[in-house]
C-alpha atoms as a PDB file:
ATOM      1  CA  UNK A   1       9.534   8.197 -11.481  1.00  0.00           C
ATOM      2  CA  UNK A   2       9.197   6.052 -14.530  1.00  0.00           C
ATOM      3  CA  UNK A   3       5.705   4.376 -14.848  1.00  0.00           C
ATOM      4  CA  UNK A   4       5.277   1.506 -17.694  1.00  0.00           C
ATOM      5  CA  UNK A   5       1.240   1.344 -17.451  1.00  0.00           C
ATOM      6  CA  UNK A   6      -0.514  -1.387 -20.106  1.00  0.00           C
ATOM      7  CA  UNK A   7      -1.982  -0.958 -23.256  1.00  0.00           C
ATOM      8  CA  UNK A   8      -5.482  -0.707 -22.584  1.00  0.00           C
ATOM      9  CA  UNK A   9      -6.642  -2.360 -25.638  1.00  0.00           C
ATOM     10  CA  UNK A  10      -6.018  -5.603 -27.409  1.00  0.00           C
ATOM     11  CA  UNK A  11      -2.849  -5.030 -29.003  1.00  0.00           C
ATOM     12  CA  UNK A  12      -2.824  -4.403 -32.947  1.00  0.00           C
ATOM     13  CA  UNK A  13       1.125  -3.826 -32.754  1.00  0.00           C
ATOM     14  CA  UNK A  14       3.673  -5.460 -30.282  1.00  0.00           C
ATOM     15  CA  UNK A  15       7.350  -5.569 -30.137  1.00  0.00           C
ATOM     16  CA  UNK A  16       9.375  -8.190 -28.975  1.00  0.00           C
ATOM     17  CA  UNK A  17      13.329  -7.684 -27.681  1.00  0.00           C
ATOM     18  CA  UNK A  18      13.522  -5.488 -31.348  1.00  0.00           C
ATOM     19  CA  UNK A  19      17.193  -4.080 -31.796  1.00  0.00           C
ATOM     20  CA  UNK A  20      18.954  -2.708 -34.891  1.00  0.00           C
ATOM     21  CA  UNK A  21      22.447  -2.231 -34.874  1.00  0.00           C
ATOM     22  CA  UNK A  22      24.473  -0.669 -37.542  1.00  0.00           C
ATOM     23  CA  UNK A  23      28.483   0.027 -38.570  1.00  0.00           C
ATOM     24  CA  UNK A  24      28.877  -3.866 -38.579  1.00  0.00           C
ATOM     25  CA  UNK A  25      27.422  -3.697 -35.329  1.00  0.00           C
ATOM     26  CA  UNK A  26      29.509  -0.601 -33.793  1.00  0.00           C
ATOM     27  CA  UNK A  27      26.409   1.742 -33.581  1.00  0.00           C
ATOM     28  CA  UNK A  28      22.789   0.302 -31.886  1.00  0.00           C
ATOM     29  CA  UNK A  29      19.963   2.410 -32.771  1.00  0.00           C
ATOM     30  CA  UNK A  30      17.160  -0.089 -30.840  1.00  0.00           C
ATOM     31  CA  UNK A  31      17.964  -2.356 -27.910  1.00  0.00           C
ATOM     32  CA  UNK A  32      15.458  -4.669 -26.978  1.00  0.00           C
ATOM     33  CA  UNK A  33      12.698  -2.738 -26.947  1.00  0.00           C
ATOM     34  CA  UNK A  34       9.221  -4.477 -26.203  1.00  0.00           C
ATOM     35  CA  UNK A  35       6.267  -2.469 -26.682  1.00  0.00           C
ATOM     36  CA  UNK A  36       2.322  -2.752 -27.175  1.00  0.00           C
ATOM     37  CA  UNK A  37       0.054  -0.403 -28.850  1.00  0.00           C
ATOM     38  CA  UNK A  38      -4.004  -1.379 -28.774  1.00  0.00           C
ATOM     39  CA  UNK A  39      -6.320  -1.128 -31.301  1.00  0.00           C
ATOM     40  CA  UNK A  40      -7.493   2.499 -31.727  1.00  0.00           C
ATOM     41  CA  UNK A  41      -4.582   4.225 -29.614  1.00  0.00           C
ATOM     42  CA  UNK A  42      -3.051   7.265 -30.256  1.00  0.00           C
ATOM     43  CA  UNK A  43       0.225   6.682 -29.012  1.00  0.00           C
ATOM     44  CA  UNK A  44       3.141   9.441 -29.667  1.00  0.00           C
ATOM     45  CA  UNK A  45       7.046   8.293 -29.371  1.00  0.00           C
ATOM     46  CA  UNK A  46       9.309  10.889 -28.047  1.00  0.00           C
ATOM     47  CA  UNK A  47      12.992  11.169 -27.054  1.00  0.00           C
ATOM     48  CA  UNK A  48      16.070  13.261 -27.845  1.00  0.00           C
ATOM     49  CA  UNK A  49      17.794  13.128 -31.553  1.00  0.00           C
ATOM     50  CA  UNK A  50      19.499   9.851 -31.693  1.00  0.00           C
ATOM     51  CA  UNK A  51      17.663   7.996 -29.390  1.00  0.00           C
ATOM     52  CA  UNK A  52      15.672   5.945 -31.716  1.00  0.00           C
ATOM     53  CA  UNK A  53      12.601   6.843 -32.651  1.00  0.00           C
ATOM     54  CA  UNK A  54      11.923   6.935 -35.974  1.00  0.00           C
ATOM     55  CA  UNK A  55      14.082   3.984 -36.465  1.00  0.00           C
ATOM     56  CA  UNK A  56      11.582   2.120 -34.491  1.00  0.00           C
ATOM     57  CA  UNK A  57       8.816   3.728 -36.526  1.00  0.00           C
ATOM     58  CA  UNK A  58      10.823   2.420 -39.844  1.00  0.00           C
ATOM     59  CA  UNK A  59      10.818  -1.016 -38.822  1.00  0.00           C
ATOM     60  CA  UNK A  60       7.311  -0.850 -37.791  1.00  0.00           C
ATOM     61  CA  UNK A  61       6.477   0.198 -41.005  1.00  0.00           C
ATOM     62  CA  UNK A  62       8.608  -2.852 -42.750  1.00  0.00           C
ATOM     63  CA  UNK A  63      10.939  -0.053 -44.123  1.00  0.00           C
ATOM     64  CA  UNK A  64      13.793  -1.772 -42.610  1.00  0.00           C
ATOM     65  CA  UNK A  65      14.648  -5.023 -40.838  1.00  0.00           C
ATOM     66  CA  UNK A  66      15.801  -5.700 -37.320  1.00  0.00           C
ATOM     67  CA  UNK A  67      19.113  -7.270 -37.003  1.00  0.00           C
ATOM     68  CA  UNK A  68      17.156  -9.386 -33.777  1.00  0.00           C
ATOM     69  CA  UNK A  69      13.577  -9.609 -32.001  1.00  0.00           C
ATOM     70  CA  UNK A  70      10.452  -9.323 -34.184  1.00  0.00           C
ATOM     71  CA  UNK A  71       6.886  -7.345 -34.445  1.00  0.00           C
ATOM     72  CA  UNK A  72       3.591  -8.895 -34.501  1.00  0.00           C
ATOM     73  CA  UNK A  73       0.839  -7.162 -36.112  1.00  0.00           C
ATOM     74  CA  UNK A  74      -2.002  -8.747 -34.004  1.00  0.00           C
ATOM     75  CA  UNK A  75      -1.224 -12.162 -33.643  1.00  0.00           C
ATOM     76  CA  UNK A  76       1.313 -12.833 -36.825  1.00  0.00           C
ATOM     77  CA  UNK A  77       4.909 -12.077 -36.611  1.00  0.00           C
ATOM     78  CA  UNK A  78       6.572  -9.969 -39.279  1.00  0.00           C
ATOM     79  CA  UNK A  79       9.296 -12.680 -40.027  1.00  0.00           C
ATOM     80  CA  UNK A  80       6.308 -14.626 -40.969  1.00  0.00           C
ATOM     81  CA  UNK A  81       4.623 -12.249 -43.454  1.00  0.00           C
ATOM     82  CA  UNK A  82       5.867 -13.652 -46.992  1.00  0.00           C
ATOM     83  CA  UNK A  83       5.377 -10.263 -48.640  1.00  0.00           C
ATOM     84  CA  UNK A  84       6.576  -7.326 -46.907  1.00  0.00           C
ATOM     85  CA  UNK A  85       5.141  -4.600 -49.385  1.00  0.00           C
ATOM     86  CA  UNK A  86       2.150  -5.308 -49.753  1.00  0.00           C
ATOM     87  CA  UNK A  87       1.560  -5.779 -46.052  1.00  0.00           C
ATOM     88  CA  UNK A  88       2.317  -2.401 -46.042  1.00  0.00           C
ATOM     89  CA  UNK A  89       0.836  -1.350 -48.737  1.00  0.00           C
ATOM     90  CA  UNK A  90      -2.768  -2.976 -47.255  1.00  0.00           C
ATOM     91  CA  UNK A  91      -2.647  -2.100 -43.655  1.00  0.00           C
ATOM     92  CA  UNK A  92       0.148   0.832 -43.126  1.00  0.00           C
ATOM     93  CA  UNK A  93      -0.550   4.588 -43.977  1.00  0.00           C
ATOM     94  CA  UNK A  94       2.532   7.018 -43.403  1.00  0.00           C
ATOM     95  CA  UNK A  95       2.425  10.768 -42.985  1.00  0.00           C
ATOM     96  CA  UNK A  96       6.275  12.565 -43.052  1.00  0.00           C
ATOM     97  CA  UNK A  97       7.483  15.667 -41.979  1.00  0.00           C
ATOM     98  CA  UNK A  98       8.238  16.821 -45.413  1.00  0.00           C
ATOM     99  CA  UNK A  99       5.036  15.104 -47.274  1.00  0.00           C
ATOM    100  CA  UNK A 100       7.211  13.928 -49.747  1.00  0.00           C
ATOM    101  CA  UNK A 101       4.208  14.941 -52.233  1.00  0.00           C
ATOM    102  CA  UNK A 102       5.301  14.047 -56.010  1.00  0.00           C
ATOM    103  CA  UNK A 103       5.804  18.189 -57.524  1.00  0.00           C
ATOM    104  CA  UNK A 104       4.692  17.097 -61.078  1.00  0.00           C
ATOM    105  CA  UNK A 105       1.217  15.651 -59.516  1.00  0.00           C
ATOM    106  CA  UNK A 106      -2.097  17.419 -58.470  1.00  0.00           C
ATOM    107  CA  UNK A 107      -3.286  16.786 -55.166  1.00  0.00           C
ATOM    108  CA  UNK A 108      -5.678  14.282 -56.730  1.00  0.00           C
ATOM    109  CA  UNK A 109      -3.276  11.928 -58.305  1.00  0.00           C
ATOM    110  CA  UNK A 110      -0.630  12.220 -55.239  1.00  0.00           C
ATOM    111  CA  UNK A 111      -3.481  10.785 -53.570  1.00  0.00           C
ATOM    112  CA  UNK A 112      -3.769   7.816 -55.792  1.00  0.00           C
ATOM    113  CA  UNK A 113       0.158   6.855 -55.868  1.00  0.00           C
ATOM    114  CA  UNK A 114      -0.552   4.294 -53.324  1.00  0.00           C
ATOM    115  CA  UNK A 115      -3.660   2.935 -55.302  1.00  0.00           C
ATOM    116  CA  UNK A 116      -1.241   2.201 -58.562  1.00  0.00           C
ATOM    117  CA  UNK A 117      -1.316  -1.500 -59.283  1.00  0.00           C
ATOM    118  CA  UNK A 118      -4.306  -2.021 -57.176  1.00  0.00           C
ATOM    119  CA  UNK A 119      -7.707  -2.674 -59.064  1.00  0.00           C
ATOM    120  CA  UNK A 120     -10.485  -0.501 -59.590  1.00  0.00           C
ATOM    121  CA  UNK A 121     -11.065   3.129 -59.892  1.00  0.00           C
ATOM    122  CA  UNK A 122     -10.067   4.785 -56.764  1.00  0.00           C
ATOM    123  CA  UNK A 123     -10.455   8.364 -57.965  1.00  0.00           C
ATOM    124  CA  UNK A 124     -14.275   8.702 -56.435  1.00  0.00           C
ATOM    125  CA  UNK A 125     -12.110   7.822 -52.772  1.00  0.00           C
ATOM    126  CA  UNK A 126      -9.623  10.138 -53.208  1.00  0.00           C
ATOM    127  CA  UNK A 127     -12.084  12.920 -54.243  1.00  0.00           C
ATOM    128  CA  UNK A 128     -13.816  12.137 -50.983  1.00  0.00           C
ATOM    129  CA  UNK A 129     -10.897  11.926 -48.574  1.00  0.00           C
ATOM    130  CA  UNK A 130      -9.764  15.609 -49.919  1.00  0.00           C
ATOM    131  CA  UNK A 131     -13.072  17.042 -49.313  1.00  0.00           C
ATOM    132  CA  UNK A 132     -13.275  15.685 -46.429  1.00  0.00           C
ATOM    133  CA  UNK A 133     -10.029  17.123 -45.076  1.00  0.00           C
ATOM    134  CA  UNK A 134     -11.485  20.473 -46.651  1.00  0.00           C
ATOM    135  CA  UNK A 135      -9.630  20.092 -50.023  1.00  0.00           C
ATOM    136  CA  UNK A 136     -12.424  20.198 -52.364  1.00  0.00           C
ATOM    137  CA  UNK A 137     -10.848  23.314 -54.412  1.00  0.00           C
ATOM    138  CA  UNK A 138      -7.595  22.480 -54.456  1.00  0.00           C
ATOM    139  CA  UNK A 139      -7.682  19.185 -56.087  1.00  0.00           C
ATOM    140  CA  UNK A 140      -6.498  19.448 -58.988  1.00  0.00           C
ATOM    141  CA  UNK A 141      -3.623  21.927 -57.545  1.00  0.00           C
ATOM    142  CA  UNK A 142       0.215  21.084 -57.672  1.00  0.00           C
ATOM    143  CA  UNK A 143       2.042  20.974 -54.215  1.00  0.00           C
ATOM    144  CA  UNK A 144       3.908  24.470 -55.282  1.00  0.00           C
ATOM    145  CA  UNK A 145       0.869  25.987 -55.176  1.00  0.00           C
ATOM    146  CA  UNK A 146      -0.453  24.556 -51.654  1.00  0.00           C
ATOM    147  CA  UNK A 147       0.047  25.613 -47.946  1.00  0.00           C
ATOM    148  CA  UNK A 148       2.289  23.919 -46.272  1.00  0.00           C
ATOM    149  CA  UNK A 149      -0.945  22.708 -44.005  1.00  0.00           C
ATOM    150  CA  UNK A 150      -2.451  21.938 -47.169  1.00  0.00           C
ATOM    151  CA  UNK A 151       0.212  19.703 -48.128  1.00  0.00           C
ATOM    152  CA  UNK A 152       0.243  17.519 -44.972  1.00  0.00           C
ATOM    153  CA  UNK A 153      -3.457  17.415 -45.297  1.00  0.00           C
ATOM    154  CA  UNK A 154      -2.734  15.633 -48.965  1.00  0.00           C
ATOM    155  CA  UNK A 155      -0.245  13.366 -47.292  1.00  0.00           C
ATOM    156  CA  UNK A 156      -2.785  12.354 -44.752  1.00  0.00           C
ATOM    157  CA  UNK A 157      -5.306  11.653 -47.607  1.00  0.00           C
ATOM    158  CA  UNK A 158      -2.912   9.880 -49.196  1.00  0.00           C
ATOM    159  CA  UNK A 159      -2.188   7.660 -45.941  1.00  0.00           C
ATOM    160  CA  UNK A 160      -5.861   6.834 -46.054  1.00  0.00           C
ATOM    161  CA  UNK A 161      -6.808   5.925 -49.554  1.00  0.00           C
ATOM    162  CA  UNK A 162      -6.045   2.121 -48.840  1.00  0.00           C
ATOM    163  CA  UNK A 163      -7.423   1.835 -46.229  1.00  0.00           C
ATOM    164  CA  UNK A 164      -5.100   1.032 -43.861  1.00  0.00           C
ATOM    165  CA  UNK A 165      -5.066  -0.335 -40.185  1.00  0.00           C
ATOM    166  CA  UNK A 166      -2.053   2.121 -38.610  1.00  0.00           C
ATOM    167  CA  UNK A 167      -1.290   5.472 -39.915  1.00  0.00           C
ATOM    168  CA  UNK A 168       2.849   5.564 -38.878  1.00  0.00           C
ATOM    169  CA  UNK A 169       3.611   9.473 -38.774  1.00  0.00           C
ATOM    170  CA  UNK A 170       7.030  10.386 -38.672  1.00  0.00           C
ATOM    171  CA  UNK A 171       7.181  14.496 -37.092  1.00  0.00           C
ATOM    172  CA  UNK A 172       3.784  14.942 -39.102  1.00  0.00           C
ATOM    173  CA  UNK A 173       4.275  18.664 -37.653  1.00  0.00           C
ATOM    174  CA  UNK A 174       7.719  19.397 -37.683  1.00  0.00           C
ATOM    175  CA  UNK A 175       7.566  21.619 -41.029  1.00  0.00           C
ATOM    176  CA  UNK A 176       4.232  23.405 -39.997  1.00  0.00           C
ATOM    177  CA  UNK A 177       3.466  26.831 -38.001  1.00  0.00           C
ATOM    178  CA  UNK A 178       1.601  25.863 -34.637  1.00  0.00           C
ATOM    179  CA  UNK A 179      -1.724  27.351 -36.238  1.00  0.00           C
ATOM    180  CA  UNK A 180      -1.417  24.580 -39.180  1.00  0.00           C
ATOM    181  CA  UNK A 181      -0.058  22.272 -36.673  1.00  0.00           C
ATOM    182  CA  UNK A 182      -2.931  22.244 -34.425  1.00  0.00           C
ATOM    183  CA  UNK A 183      -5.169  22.209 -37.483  1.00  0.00           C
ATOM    184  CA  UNK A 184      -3.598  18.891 -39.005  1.00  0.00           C
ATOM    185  CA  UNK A 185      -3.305  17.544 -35.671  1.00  0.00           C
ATOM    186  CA  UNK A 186      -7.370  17.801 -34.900  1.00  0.00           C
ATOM    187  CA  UNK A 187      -7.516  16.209 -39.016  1.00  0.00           C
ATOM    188  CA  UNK A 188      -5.523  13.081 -38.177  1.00  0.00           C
ATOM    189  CA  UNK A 189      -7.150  12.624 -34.329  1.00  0.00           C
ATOM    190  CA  UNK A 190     -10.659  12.970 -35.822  1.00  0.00           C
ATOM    191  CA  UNK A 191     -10.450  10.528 -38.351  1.00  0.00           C
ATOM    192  CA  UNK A 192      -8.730   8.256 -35.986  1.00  0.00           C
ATOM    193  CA  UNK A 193     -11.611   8.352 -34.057  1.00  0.00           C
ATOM    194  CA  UNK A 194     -14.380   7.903 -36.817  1.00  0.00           C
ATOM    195  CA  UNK A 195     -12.564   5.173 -38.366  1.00  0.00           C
ATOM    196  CA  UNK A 196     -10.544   3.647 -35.238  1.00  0.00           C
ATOM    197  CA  UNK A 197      -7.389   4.113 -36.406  1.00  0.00           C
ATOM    198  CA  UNK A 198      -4.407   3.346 -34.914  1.00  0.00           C
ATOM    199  CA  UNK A 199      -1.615   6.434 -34.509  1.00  0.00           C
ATOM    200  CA  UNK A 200       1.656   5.896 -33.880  1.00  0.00           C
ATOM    201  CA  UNK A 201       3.698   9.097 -33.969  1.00  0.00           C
ATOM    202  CA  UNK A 202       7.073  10.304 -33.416  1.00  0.00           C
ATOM    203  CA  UNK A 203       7.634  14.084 -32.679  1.00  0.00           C
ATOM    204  CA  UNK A 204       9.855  15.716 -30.179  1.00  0.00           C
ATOM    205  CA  UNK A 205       7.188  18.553 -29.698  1.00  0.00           C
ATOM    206  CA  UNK A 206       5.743  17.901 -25.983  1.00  0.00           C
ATOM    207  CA  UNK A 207       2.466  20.554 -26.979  1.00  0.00           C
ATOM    208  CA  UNK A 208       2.183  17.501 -30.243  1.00  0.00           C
ATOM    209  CA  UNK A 209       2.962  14.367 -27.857  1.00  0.00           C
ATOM    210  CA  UNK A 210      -0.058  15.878 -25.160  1.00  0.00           C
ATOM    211  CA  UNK A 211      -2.769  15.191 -27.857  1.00  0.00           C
ATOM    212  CA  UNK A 212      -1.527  11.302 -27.907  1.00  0.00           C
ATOM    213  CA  UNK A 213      -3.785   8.721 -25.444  1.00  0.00           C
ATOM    214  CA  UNK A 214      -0.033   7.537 -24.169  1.00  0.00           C
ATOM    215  CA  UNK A 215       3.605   8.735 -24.388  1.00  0.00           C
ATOM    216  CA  UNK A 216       6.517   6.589 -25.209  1.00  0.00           C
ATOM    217  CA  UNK A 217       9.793   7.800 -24.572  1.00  0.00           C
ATOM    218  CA  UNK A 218      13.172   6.586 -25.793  1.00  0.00           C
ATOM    219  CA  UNK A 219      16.743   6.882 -24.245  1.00  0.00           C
ATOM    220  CA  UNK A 220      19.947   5.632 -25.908  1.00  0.00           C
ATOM    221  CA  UNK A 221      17.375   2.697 -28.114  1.00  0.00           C
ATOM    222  CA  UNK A 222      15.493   1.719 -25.423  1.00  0.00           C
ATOM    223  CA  UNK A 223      12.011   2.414 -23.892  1.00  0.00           C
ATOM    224  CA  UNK A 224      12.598   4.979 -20.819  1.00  0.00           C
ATOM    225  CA  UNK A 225       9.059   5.249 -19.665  1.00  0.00           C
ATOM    226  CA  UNK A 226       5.521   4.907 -21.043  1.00  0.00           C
ATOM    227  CA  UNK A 227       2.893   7.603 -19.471  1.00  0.00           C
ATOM    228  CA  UNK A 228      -0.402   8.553 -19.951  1.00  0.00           C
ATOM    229  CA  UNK A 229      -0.523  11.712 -21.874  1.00  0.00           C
END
């Protein structure tokens, strides 16, 4: 039996009646989905292919626009925010399946991508994050010649170097052996905890969704049930 139990913080992130329809309206990837994620939750979205997911995730993350309902990042509504990117760019972190890590740039500077524009030197940050996520030696390294662990770990740095209030990860494991899997998984739920993060992550991996505080899952663009994981 479905259970829909409350966020048990303050919310950071709510949804409200969100939908996003496609094909001139023919195809709806979200409808009306309401949701609330709390300050410091590790919450994990799950569902079969199709059912929308990671569309949810994108417009979370401002990568695309709802065609009705809106988000509100604590108490100010998306439609509200005058500049979209650089609410991202100063509160949102994202980690992808395929770490979309730039091949002609060390692990340092891939880092620093999301620093460009921003003042002041960053590099002393960056250096920290990767040692911190066990990097130190492989800095200055180019993603060919990095694990595929190692890689994620990068993208995760890279996530972090602004800062940012929600780390959005999009099947952070889906390219990854289980042994690497488990590994980035304890990286990204540790520093959630030292920094209170907020996780939001899609995966379709129930072994991946179990590490999560709470489980959403998604049916045909709509919530099906929230549990505790």
């Amino acid at each position: 039996m479905s259970i829909f139990p409350p966020s048990p913080q303050t919310p950071i992130l709510s949804t409200h009646k969100l939908s996003l329809l496609f094909d001139e309206g023919q195809t709806r990837a979200l409808d009306g989905v309401d949701i609330e994620v709390g300050e410091g939750e590790f919450v994990a979205i799950t569902g079969p292919s199709g059912c929308g997911k990671s569309s949810l995730l994108n417009l979370i993350g401002t990568l695309d626009t709802p065609t009705s309902g809106d988000i509100h990042f604590r108490t100010q509504p998306y439609s509200a925010l005058r500049d979209l990117s650089l609410f991202r760019r100063e509160n949102i972190g994202f980690v992808f399946q395929s770490f979309h890590l730039l091949p002609t740039l060390s692990a340092l500077d891939n880092v620093l991508v999301p620093t460009i524009g921003r003042p002041g030197d960053h590099q002393e940050r960056a250096r920290a994050l990767l040692t911190k996520l066990g990097l130190s030696k492989r800095m200055n390294h180019f993603p060919a010649k990095l694990s595929g662990g190692e890689r994620q770990r990068v993208a995760i740095a890279r996530a972090l170097i602004n800062d940012p209030d929600i780390i959005l990860a999009d099947e952070p494991t889906g390219s990854l052996d289980s042994a690497n899997a488990a590994q980035v998984l304890d990286v990204l739920d540790g520093i959630r905890r030292e920094k209170e993060l907020t996780v939001i992550m899609v995966t379709h991996d129930a072994s991946v969704s179990a590490r999560a505080d709470r489980i959403i899952r998604m049916r045909d663009g709509k919530v099906d049930a929230e549990v505790a994981a």
